[in-house]
N, C-alpha and C. Protein backbone atom coordinates (compact mmCIF):
# COMPACT_ATOMS: atom_id res chain seq x y z
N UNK A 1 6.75 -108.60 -62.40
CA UNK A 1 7.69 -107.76 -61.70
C UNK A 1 6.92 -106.66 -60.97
N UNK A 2 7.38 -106.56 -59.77
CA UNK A 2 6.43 -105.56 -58.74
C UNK A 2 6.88 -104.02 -59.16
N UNK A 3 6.16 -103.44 -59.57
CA UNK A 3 6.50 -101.48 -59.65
C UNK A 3 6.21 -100.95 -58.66
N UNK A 4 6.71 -100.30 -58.10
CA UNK A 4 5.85 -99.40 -56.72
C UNK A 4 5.56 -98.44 -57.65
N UNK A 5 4.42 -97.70 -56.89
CA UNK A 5 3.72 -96.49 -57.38
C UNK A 5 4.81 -95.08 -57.08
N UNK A 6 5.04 -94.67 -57.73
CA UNK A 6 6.08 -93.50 -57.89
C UNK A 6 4.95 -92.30 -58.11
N UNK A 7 4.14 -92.08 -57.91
CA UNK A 7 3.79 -90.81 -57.98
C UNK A 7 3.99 -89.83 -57.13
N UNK A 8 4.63 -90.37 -56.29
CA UNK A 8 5.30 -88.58 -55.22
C UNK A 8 6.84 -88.45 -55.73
N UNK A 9 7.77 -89.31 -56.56
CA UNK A 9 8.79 -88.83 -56.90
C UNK A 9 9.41 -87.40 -57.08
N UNK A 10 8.14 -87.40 -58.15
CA UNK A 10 8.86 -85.89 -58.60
C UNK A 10 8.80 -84.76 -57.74
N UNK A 11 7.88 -84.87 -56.40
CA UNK A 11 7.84 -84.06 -55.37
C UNK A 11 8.59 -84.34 -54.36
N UNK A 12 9.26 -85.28 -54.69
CA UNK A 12 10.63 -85.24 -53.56
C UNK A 12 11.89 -84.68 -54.16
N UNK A 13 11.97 -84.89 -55.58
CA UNK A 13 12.77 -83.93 -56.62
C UNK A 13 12.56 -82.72 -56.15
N UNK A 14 11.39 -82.27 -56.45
CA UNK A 14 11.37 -81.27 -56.38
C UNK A 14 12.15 -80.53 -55.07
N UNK A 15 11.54 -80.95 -53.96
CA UNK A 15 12.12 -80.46 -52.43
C UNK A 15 13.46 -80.31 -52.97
N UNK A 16 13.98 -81.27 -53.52
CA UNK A 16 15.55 -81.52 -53.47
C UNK A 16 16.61 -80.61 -54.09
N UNK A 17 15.11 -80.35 -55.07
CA UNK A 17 16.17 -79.18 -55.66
C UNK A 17 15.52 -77.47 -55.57
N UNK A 18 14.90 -77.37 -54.37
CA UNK A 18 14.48 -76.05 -53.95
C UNK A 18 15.59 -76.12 -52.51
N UNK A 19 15.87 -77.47 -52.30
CA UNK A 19 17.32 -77.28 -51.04
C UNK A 19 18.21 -77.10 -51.90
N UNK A 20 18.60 -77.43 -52.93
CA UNK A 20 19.63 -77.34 -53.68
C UNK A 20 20.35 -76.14 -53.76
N UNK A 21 19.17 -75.26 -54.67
CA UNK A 21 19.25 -73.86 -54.88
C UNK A 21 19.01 -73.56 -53.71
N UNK A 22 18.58 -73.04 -52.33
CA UNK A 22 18.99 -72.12 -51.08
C UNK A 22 19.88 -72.63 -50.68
N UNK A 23 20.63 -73.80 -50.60
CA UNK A 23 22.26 -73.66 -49.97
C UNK A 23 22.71 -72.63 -51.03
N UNK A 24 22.46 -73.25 -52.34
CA UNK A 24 23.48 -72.30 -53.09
C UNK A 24 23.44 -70.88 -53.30
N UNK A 25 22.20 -70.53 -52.87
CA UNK A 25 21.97 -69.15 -52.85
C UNK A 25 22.69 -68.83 -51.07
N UNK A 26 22.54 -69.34 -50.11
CA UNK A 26 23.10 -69.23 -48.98
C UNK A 26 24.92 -68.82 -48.91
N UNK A 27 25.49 -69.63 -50.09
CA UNK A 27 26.94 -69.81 -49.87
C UNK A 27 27.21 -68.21 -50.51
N UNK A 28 27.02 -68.11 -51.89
CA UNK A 28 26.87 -67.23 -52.71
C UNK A 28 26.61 -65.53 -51.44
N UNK A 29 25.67 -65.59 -50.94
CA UNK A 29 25.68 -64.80 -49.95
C UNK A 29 26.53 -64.77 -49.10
N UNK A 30 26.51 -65.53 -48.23
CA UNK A 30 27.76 -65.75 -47.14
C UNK A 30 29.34 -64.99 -47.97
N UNK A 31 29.58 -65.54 -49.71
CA UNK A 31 30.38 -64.89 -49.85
C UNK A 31 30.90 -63.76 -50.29
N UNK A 32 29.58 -63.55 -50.77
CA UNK A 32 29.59 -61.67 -50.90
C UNK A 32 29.74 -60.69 -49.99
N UNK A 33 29.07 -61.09 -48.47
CA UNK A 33 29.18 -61.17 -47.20
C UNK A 33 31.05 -60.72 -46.94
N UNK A 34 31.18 -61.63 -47.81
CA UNK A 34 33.52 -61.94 -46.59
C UNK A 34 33.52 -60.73 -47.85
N UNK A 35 33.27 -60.67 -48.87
CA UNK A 35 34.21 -60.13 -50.09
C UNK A 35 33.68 -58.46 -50.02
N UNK A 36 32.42 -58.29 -48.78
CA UNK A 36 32.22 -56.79 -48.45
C UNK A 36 32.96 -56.14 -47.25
N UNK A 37 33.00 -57.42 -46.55
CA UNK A 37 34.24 -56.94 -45.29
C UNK A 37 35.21 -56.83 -46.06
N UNK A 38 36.22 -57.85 -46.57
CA UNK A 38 37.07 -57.33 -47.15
C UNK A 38 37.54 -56.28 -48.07
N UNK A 39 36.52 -55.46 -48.51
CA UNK A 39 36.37 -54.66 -49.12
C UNK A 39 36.40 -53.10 -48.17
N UNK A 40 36.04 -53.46 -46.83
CA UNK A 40 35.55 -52.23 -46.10
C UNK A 40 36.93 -52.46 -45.60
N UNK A 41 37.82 -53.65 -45.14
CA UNK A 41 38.59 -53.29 -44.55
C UNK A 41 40.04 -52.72 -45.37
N UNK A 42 40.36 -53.19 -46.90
CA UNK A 42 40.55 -52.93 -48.13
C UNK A 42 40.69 -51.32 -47.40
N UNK A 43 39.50 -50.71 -47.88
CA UNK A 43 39.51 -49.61 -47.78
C UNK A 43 39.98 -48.73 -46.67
N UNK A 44 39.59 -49.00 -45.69
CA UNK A 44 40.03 -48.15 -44.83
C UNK A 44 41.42 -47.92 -44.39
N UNK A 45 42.14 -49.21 -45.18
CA UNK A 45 43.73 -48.86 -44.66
C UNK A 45 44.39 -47.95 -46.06
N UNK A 46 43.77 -47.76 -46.81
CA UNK A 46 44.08 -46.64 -48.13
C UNK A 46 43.34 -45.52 -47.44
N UNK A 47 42.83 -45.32 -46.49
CA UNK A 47 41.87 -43.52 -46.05
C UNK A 47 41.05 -43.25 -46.93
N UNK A 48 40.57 -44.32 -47.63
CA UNK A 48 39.32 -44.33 -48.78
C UNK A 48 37.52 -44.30 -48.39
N UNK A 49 36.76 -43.76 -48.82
CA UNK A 49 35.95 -43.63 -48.32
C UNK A 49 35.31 -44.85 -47.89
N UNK A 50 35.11 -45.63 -46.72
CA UNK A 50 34.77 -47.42 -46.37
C UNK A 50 33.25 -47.25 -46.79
N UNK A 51 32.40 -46.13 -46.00
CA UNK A 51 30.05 -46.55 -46.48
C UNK A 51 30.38 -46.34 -48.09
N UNK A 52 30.83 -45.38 -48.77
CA UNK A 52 30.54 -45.35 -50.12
C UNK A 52 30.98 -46.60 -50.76
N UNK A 53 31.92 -47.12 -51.07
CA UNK A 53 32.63 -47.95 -51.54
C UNK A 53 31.21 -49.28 -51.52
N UNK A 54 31.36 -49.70 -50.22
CA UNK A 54 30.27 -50.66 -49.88
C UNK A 54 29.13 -50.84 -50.11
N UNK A 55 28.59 -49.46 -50.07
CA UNK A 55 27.48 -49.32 -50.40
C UNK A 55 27.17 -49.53 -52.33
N UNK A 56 28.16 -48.40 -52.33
CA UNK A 56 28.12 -48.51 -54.18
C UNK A 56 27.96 -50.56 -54.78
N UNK A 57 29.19 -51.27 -53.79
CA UNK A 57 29.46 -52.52 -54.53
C UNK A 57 28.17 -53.36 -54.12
N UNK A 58 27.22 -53.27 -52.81
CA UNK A 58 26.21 -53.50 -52.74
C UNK A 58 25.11 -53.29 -53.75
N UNK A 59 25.26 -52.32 -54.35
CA UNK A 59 23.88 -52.07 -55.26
C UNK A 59 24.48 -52.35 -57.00
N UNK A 60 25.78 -52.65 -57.14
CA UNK A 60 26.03 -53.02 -58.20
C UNK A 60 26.88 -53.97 -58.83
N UNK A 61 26.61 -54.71 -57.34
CA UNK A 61 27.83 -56.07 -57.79
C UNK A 61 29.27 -55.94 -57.38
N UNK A 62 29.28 -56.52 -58.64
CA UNK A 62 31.11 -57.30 -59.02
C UNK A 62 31.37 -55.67 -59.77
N UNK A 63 30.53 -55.07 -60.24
CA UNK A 63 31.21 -53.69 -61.03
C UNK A 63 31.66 -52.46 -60.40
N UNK A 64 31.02 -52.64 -58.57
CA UNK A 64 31.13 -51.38 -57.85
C UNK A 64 32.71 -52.17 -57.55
N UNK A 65 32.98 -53.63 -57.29
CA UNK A 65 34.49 -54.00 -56.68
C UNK A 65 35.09 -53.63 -57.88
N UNK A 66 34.97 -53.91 -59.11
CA UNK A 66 35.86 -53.84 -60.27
C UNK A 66 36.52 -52.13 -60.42
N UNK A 67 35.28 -51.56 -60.08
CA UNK A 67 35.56 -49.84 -59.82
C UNK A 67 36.41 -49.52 -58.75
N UNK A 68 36.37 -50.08 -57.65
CA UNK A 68 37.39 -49.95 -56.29
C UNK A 68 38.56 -49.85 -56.56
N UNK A 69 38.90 -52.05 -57.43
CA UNK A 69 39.97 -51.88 -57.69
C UNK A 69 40.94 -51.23 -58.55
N UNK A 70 40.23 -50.64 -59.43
CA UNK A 70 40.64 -49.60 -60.57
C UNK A 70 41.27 -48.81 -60.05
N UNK A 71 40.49 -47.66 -58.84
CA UNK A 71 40.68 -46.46 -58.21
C UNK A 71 40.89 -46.71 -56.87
N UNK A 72 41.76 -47.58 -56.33
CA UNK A 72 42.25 -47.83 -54.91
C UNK A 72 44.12 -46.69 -55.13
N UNK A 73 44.13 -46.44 -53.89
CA UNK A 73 45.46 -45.68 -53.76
C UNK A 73 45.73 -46.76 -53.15
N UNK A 74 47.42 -45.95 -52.63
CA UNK A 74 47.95 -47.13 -52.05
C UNK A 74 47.69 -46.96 -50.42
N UNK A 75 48.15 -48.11 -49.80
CA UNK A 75 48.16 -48.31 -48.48
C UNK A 75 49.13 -47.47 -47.68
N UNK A 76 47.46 -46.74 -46.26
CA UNK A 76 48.07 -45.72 -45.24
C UNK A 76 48.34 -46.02 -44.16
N UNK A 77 47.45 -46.60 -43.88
CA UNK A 77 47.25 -47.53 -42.25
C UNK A 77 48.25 -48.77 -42.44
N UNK A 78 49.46 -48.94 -41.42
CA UNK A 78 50.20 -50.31 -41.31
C UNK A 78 49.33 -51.41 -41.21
N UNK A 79 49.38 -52.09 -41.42
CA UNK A 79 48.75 -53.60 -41.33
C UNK A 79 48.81 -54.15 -40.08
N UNK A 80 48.10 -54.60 -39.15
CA UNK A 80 48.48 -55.34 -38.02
C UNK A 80 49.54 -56.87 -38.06
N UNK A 81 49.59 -57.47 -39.25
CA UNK A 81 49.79 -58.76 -39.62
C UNK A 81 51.65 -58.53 -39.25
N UNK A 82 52.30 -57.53 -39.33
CA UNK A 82 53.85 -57.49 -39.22
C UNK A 82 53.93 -56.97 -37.82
């Protein structure tokens, strides 16, 4: 029975899964990305401070949004959507 020589396998694995992980690090970004706009725009229709907010959830995650939503007032600015 014929074997081919497989010794570059695991270096095509490998590639495969260094693409693997940067899409997934790509998406992951991209959606932290929508979930900081939404956050700036969040804010600004409460008259809440929009650089702090952003900035804070930038340097600490999911805990600077978890803090937002804790301490969000309510909505000042009408919504364009009605």
């Amino acid at each position: 029975m014929y074997r081919p020589d497989l010794d570059y396998f695991p270096g095509i694995l490998s590639v495969g899964l260094i693409a693997v992980w940067v899409l997934l690090g790509l998406i992951g970004l991209g959606l932290f990305v929508l979930l900081l706009v939404s956050l700036g725009r969040d804010a600004g229709r409460r008259n809440s401070n929009v650089a702090g907010w952003v900035i804070l959830t930038v340097f600490t995650g999911f805990y600077g949004l978890a803090l937002y939503l804790l301490n969000r007032g309510p909505i000042v600015a009408p919504t364009s959507e009605s």
